[in-house]
C-alpha atoms as a PDB file:
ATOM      1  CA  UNK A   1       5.732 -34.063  22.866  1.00  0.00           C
ATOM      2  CA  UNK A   2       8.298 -30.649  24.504  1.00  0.00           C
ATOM      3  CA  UNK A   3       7.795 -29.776  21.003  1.00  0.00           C
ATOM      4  CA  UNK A   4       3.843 -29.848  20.652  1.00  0.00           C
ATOM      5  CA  UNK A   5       3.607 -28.561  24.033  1.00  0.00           C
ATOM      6  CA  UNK A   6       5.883 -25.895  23.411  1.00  0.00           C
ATOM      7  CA  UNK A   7       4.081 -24.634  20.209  1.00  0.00           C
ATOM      8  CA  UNK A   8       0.645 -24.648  22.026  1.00  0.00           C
ATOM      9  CA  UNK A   9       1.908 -22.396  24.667  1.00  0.00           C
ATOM     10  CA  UNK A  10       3.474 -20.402  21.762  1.00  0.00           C
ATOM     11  CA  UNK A  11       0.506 -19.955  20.095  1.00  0.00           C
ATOM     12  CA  UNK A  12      -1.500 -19.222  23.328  1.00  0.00           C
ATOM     13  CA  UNK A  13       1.108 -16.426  24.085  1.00  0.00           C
ATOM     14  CA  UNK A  14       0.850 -15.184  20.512  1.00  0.00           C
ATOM     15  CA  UNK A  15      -2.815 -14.976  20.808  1.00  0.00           C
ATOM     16  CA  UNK A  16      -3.273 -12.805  23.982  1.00  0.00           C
ATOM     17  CA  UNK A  17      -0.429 -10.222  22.804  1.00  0.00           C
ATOM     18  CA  UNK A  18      -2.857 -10.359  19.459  1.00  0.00           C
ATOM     19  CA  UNK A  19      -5.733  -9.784  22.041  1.00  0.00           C
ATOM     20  CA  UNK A  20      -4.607  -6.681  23.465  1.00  0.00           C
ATOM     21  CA  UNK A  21      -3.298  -4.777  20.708  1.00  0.00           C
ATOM     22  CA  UNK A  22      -6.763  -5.717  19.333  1.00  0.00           C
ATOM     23  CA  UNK A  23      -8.178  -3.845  22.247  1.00  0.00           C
ATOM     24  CA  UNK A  24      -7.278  -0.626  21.573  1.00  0.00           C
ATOM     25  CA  UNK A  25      -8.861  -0.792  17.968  1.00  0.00           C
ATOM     26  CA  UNK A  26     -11.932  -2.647  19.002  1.00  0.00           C
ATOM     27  CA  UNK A  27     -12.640  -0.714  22.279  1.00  0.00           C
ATOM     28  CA  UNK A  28     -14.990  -2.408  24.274  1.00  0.00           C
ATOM     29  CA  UNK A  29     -14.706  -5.681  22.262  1.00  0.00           C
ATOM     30  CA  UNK A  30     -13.611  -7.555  25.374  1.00  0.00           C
ATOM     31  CA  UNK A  31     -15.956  -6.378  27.587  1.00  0.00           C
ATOM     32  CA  UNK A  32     -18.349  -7.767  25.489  1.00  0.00           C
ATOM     33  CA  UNK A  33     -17.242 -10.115  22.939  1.00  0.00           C
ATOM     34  CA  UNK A  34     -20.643 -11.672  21.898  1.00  0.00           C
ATOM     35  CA  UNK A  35     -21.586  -8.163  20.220  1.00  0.00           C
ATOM     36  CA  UNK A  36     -19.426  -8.913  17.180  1.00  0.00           C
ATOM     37  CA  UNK A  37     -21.805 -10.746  14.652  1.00  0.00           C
ATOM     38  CA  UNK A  38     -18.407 -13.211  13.382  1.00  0.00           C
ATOM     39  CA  UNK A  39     -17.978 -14.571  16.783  1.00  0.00           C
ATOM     40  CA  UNK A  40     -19.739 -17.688  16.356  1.00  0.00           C
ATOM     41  CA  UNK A  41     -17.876 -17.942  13.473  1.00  0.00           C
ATOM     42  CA  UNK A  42     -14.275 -17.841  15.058  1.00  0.00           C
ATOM     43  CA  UNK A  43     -15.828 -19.644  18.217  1.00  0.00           C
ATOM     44  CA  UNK A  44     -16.132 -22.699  15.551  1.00  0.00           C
ATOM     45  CA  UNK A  45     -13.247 -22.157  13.932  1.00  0.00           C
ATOM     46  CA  UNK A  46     -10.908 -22.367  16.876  1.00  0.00           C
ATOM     47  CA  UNK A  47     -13.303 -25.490  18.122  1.00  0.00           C
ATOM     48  CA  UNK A  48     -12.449 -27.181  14.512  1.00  0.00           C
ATOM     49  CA  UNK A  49      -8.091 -25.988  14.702  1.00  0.00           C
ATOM     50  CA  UNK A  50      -7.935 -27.280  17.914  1.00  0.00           C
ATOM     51  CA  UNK A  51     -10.119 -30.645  16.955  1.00  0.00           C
ATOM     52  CA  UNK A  52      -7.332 -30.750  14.163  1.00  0.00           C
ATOM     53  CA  UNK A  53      -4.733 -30.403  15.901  1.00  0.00           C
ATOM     54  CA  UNK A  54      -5.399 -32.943  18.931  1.00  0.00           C
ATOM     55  CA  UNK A  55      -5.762 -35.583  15.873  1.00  0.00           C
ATOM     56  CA  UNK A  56      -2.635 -34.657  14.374  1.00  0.00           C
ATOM     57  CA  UNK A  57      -1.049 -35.265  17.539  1.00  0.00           C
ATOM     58  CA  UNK A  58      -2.582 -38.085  18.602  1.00  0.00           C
ATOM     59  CA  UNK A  59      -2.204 -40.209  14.962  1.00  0.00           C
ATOM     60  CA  UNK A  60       1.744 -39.039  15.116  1.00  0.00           C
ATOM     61  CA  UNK A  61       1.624 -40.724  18.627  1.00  0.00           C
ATOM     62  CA  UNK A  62       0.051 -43.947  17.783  1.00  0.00           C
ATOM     63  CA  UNK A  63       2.104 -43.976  14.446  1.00  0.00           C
ATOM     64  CA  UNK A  64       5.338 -43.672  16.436  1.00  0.00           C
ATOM     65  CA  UNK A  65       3.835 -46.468  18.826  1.00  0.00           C
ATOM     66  CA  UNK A  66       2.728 -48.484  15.704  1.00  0.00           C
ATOM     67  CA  UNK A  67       6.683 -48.416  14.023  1.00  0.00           C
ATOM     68  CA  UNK A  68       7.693 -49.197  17.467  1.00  0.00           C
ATOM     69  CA  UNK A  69       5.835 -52.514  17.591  1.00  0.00           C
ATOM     70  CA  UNK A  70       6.731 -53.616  14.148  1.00  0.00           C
ATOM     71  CA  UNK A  71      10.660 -52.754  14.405  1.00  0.00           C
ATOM     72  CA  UNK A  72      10.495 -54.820  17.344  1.00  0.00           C
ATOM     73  CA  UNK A  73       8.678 -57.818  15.309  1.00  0.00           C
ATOM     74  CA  UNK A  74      11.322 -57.261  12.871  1.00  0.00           C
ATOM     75  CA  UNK A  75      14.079 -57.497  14.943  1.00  0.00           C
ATOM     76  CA  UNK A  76      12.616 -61.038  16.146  1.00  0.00           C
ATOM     77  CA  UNK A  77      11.936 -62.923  13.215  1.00  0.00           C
ATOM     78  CA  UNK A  78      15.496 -61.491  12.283  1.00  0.00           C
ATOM     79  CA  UNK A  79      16.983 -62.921  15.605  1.00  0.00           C
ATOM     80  CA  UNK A  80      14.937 -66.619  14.832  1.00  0.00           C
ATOM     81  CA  UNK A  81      16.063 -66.664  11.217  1.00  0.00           C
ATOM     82  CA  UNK A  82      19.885 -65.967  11.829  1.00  0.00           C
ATOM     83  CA  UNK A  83      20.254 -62.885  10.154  1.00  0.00           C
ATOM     84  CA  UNK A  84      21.468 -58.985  10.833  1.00  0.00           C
ATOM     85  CA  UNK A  85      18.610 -56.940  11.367  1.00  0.00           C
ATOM     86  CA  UNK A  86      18.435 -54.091   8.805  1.00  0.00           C
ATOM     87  CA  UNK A  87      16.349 -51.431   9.738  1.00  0.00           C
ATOM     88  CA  UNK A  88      13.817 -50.098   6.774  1.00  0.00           C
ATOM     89  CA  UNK A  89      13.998 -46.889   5.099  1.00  0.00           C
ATOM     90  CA  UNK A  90      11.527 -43.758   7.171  1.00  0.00           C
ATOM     91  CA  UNK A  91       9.537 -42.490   4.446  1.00  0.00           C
ATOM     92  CA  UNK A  92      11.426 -39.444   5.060  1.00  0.00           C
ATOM     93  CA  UNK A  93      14.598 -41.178   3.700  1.00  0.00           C
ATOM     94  CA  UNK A  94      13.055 -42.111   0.956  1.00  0.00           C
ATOM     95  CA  UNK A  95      12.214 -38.967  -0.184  1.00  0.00           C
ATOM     96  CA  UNK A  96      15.248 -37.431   0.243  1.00  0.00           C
ATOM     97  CA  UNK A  97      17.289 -40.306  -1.500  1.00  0.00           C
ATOM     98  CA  UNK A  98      14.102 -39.798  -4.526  1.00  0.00           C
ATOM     99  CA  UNK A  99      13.455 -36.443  -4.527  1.00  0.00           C
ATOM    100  CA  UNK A 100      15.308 -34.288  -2.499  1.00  0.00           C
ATOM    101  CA  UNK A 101      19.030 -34.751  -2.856  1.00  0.00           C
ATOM    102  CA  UNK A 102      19.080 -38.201  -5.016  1.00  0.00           C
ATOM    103  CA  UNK A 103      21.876 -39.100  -2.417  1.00  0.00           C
ATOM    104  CA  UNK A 104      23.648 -42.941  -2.924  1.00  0.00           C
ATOM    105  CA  UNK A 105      23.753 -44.606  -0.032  1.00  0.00           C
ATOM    106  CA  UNK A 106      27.240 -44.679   2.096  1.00  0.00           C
ATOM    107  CA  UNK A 107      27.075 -48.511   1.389  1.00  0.00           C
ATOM    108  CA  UNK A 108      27.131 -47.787  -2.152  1.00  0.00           C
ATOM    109  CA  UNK A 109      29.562 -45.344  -2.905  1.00  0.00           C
ATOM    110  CA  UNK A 110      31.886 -47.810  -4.457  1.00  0.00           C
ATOM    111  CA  UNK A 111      29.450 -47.501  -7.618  1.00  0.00           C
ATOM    112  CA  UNK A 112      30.410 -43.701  -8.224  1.00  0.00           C
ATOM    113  CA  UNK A 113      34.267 -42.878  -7.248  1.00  0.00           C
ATOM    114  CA  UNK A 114      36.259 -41.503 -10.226  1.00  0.00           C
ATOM    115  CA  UNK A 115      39.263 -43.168 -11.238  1.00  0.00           C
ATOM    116  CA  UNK A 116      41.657 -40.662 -10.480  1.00  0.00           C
ATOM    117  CA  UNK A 117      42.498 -39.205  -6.947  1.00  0.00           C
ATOM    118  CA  UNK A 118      44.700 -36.022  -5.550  1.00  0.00           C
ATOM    119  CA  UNK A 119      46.717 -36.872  -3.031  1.00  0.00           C
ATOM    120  CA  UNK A 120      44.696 -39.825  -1.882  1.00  0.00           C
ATOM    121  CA  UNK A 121      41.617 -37.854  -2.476  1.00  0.00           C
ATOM    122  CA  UNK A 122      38.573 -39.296  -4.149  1.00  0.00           C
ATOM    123  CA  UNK A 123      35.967 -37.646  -6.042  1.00  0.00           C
ATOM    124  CA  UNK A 124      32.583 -39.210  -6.133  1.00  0.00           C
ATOM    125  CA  UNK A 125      30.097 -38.495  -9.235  1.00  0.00           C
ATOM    126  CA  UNK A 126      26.914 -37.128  -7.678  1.00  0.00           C
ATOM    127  CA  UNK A 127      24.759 -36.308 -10.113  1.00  0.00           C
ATOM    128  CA  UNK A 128      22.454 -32.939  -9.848  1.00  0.00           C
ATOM    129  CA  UNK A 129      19.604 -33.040  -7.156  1.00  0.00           C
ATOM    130  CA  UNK A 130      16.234 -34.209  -8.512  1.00  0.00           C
ATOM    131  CA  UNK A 131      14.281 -31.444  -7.603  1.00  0.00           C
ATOM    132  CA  UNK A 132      16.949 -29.181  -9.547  1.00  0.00           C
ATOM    133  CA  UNK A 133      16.745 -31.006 -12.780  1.00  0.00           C
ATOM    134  CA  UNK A 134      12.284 -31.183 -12.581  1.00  0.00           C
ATOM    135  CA  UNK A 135      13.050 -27.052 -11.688  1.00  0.00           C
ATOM    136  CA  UNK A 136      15.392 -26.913 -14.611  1.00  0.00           C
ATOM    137  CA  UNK A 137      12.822 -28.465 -17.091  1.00  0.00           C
ATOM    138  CA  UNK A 138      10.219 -27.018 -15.785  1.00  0.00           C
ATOM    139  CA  UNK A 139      11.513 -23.505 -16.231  1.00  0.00           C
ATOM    140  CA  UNK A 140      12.014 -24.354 -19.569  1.00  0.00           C
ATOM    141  CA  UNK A 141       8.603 -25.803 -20.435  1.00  0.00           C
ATOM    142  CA  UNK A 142       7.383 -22.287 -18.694  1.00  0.00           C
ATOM    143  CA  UNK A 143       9.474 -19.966 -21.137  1.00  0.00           C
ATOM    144  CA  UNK A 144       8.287 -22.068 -24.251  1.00  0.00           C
ATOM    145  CA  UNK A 145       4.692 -21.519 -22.619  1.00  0.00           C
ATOM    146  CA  UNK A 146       5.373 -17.983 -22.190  1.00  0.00           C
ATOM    147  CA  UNK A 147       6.335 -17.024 -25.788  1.00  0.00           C
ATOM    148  CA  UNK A 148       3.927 -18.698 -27.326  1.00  0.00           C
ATOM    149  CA  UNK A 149       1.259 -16.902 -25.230  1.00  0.00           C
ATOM    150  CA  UNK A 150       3.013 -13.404 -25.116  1.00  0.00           C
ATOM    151  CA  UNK A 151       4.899 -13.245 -28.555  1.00  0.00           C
ATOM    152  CA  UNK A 152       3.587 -15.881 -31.140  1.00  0.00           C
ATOM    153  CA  UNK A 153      -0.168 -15.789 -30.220  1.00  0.00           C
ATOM    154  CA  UNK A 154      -0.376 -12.502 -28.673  1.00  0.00           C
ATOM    155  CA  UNK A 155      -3.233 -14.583 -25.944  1.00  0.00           C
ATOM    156  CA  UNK A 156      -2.028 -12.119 -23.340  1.00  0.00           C
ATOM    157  CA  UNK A 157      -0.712  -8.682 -23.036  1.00  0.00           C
ATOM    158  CA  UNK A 158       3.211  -7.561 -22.436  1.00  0.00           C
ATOM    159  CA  UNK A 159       3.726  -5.731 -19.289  1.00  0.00           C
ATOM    160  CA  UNK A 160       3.803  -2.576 -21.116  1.00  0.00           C
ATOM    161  CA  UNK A 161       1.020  -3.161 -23.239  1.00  0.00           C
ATOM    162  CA  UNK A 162      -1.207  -3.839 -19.832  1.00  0.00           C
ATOM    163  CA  UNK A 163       0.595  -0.885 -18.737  1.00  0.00           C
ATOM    164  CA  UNK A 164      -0.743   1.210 -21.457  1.00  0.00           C
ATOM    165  CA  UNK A 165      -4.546  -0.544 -21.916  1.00  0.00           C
ATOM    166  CA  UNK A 166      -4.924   0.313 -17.875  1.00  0.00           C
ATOM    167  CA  UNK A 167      -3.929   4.338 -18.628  1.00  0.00           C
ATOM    168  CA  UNK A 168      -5.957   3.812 -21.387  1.00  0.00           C
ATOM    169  CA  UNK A 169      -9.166   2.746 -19.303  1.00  0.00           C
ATOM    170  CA  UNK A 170      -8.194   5.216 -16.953  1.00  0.00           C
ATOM    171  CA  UNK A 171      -8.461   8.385 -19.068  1.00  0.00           C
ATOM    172  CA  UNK A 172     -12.292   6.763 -19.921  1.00  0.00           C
ATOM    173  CA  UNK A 173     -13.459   7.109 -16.876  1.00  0.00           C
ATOM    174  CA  UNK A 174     -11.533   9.875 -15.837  1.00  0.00           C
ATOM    175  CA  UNK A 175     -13.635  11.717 -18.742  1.00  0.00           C
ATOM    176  CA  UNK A 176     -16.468  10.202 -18.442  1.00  0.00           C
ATOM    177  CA  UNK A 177     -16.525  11.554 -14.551  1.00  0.00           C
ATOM    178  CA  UNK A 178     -15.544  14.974 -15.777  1.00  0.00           C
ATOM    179  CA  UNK A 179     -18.628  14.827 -18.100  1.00  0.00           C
ATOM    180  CA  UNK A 180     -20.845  14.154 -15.357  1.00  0.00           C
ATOM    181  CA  UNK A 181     -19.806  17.277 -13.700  1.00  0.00           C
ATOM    182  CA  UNK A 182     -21.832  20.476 -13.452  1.00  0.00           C
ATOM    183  CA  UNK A 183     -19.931  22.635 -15.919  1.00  0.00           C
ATOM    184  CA  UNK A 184     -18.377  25.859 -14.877  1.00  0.00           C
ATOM    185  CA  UNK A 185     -18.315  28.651 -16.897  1.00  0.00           C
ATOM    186  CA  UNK A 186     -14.708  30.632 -17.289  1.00  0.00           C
ATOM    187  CA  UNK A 187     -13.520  33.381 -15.008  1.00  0.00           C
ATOM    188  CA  UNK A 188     -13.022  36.689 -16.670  1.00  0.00           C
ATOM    189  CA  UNK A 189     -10.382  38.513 -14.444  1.00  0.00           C
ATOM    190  CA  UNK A 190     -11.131  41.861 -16.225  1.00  0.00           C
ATOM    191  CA  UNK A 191     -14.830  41.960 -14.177  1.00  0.00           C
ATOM    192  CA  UNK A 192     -13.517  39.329 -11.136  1.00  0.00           C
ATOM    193  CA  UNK A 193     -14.325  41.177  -7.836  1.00  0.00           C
ATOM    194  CA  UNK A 194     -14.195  40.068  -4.168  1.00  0.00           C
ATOM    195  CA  UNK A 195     -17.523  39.961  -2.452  1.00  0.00           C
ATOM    196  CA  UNK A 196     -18.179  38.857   1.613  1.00  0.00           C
ATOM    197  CA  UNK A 197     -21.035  36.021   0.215  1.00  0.00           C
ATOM    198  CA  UNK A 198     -21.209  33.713   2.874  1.00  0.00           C
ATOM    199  CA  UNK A 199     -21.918  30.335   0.475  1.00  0.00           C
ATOM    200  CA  UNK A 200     -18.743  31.077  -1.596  1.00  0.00           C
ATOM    201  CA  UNK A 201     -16.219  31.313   1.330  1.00  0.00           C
ATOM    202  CA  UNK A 202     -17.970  28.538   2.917  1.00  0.00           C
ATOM    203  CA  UNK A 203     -16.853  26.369  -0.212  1.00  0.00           C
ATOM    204  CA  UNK A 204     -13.796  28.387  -0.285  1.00  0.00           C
ATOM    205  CA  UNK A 205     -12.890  27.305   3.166  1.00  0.00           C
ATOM    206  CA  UNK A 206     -13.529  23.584   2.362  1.00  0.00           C
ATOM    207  CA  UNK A 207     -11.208  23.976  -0.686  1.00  0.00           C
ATOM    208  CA  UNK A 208      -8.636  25.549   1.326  1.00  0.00           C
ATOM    209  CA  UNK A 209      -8.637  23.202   3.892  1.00  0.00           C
ATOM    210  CA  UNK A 210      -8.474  20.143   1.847  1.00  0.00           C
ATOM    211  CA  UNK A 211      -5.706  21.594  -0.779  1.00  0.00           C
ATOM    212  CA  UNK A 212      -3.642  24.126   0.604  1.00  0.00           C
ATOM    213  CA  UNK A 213      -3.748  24.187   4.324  1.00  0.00           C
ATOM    214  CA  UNK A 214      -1.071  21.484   3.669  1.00  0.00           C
ATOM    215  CA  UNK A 215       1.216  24.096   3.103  1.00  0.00           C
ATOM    216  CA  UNK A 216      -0.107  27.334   4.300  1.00  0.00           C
ATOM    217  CA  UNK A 217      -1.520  26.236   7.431  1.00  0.00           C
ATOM    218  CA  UNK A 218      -5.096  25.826   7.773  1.00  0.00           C
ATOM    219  CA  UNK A 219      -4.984  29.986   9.471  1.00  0.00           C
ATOM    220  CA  UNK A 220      -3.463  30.900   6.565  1.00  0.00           C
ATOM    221  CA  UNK A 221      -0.011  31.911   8.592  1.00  0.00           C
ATOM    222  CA  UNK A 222       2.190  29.894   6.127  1.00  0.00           C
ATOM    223  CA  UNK A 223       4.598  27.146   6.590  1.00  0.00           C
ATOM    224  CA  UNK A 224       6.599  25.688   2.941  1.00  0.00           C
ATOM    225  CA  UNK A 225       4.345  27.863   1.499  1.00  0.00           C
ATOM    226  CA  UNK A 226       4.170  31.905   2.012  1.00  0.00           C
ATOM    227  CA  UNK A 227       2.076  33.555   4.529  1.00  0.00           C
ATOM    228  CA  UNK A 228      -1.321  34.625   3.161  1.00  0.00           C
ATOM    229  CA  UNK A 229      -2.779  36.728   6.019  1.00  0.00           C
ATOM    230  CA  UNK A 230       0.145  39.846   6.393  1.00  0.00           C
ATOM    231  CA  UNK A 231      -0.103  42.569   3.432  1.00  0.00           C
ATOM    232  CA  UNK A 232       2.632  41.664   1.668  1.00  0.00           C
ATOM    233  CA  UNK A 233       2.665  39.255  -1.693  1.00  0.00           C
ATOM    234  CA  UNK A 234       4.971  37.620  -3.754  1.00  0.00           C
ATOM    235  CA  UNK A 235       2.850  37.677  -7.054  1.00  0.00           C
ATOM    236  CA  UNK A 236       0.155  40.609  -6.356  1.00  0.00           C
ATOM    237  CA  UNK A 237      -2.626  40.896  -3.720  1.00  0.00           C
ATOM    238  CA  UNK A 238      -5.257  41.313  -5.923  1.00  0.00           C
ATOM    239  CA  UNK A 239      -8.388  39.071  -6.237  1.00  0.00           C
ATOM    240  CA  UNK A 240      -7.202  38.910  -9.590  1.00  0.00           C
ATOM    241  CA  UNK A 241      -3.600  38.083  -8.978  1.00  0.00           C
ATOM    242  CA  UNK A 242      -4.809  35.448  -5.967  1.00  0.00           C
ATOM    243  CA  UNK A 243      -6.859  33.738  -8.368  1.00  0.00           C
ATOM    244  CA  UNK A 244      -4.283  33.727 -11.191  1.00  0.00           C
ATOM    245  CA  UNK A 245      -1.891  31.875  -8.985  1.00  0.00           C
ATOM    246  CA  UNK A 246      -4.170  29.334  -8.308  1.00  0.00           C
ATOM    247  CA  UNK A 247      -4.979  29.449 -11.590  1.00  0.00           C
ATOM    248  CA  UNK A 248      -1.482  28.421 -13.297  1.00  0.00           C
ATOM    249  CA  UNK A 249       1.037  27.719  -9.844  1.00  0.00           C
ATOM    250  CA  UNK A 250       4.389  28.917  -9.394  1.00  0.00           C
ATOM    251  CA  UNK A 251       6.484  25.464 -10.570  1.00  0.00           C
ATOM    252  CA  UNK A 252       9.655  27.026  -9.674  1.00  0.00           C
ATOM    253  CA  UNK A 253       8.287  26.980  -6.034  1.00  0.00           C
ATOM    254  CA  UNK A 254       6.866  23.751  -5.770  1.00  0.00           C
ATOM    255  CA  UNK A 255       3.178  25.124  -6.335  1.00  0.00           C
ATOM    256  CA  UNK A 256       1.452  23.120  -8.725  1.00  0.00           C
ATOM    257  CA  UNK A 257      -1.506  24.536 -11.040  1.00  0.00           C
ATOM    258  CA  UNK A 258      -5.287  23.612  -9.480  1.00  0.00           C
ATOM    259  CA  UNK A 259      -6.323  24.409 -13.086  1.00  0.00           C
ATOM    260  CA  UNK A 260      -6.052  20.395 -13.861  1.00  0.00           C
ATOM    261  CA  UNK A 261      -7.644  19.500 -10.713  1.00  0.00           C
ATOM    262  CA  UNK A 262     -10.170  22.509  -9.753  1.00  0.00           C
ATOM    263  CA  UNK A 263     -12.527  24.131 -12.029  1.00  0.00           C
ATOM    264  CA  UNK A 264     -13.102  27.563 -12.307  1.00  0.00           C
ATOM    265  CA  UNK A 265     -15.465  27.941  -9.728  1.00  0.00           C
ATOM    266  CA  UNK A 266     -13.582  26.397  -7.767  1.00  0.00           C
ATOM    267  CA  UNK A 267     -10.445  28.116  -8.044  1.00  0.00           C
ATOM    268  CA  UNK A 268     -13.081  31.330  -7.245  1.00  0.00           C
ATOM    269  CA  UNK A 269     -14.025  30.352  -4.237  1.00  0.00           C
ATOM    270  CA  UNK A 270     -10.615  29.344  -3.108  1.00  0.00           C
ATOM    271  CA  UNK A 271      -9.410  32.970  -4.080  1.00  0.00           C
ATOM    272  CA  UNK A 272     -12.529  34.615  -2.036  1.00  0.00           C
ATOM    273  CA  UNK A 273     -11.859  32.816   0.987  1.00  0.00           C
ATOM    274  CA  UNK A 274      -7.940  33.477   1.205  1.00  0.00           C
ATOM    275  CA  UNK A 275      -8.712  37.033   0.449  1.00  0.00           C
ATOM    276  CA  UNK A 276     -11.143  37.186   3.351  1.00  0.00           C
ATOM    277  CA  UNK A 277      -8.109  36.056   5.788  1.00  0.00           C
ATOM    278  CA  UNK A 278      -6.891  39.338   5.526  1.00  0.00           C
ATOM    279  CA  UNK A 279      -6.498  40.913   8.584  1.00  0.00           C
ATOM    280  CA  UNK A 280      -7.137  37.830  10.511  1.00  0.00           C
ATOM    281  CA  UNK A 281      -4.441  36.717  13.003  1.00  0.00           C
ATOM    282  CA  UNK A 282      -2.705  33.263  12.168  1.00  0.00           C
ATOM    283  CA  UNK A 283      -1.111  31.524  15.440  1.00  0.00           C
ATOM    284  CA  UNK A 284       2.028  31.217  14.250  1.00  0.00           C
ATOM    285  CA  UNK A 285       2.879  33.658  11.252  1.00  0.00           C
ATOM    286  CA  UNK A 286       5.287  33.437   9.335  1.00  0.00           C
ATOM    287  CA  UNK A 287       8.025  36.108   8.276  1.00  0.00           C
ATOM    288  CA  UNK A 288       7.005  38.773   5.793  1.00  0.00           C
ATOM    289  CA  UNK A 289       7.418  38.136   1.814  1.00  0.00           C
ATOM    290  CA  UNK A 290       7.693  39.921  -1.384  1.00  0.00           C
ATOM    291  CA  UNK A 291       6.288  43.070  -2.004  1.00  0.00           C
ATOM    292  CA  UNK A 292       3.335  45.345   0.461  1.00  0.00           C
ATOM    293  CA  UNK A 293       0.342  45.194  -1.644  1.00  0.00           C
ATOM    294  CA  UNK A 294      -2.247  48.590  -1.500  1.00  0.00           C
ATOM    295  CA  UNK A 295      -5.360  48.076  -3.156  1.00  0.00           C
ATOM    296  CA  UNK A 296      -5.926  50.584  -5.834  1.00  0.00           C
ATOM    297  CA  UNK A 297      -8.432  53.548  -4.406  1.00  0.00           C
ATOM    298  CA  UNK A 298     -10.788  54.112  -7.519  1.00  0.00           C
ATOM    299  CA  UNK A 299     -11.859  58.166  -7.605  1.00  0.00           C
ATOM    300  CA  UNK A 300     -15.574  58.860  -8.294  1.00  0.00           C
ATOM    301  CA  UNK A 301     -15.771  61.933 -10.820  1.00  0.00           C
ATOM    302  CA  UNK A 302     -17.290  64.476  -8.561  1.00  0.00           C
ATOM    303  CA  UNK A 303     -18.554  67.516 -10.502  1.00  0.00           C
ATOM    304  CA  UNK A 304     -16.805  71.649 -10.097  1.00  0.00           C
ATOM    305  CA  UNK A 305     -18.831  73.033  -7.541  1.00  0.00           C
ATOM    306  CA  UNK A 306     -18.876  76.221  -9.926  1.00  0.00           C
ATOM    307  CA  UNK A 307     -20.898  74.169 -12.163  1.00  0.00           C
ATOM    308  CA  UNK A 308     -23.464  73.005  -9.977  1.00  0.00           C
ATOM    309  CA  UNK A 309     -26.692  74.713  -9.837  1.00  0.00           C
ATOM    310  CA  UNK A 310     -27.666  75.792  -6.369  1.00  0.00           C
ATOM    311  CA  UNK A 311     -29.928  78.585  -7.418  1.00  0.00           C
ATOM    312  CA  UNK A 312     -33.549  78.546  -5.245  1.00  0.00           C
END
């Protein structure tokens, strides 16, 4: 009974350190418990565990009162008829001596000491324990099972074959999503110029945010990766150069290319929106690197003034 007892208050303990890490996930689930649409649910399953359990206790009492009662009839009609009382095997024994260990009985060991001895030392012959011999033949019967399923018949699949059918079914749907997509049409650099349109750096930003804020800091100031707000570059300030790096990555830097993963107008609007950080002010910035990048100034033919005709 210290045993039950001390299991109950166990599990009453366990339950209300359960309860109050539970609090800070459910909120105001204690304050009002009934809201949750499972409580009547786990209201009758703790009525039924704890119906359960008061049986289990109770039969292991009466059983232990029962055994009492018929050891001591035994003992009697023992005492009447003359004879040493011998208690009877727990079923527990039994087991063990059947099952478990296969143990002979200390009364028995006469039956399995080896003829020769060291030193006065006896050996006995114990055989292998039961369960390890039905394990034993059992792991046998399961490796017959298993190549005939995986190697004669060919029922089931080889690791690597499931291995290959799942990349296999994987690549479906990966292409069948990809055809679903809006298609995007390629970006030619040669005509690619930055514009201020509001609906491209608004994509831009969610882009940048998602993918490479990660490494450049959601401002832009730079962190593993280089700082993309200052004027200088480590491969070209350009719109076209911007987008080309997004476009195939610097591996040697750890920068993977988006081309896999973004599509060209995506890639696009990435490239718009870091170019319109420029000039912003990250919080924390980081060091200068590469090269200072000047945008090229393009000259507008403007025609001799000697040639112009300004007669009235």
């Amino acid at each position: 009974m210290k045993r039950i007892l001390a299991l109950l208050i166990s599990f009453f303990v366990l339950q209300k350190g359960y309860a109050q890490e539970t609090v800070e996930v459910t909120k105001n689930f204690w304050d009002n418990p009934m809201a949750d649409p499972l409580m009547p649910f786990y209201i009758l399953l703790g009525f039924i565990f704890l119906v359960v359990l008061l049986v289990i206790i109770v039969a292991a009492y009466m059983i232990g009162i029962l055994n009492m009662f018929v050891r001591q009839v035994a003992q009697e009609k023992a005492a009447k008829q003359g004879i040493p009382y011998v208690p009877a095997l727990s079923w527990w024994t039994r087991f063990d001596r059947k099952v478990l260990t296969g143990a002979v009985p200390l009364e028995k060991e006469e039956t399995i000491i080896l003829a020769h001895n060291y030193d006065g030392i006896r050996e006995l012959d114990n055989h292998l324990p039961p369960w390890w011999k039905w394990l034993f033949i059992a792991s046998i019967i399961w490796g017959v099972a298993y190549m005939i399923v995986y190697h004669v018949t060919d029922s089931l699949p080889l690791q690597t074959d499931e291995y290959k059918n799942e990349v296999a079914d994987a690549e479906v749907q990966i292409a069948k999503f990809k055809a679903s997509q809006p298609a995007a049409e390629a970006i030619d650099l040669s005509t690619l110029v930055y514009i201020e349109d509001a609906a491209i750096l608004e994509d831009g930003k969610k882009i940048f945010d998602a993918q490479c804020a990660s490494c450049h800091v959601a401002d832009g100031g730079g962190m593993i990766g280089p700082n993309l707000v200052d004027e200088y570059w480590l491969h070209g300030g350009s719109i076209q150069n911007i987008y080309n790096t997004i476009n195939v990555g610097v591996p040697e830097k750890g920068m993977i290319s988006w081309k896999g993963i973004l599509n060209p107008e995506q890639m696009k609007a990435a490239a718009f929106y870091i170019m319109s950080l420029q000039g912003t002010t990250p919080a924390n910035p980081k060091a200068p690197q590469g090269e200072k990048y000047v945008p090229e100034i393009v000259e507008e033919s403007v025609a001799p003034m000697d040639s112009l005709d300004i007669s009235i």
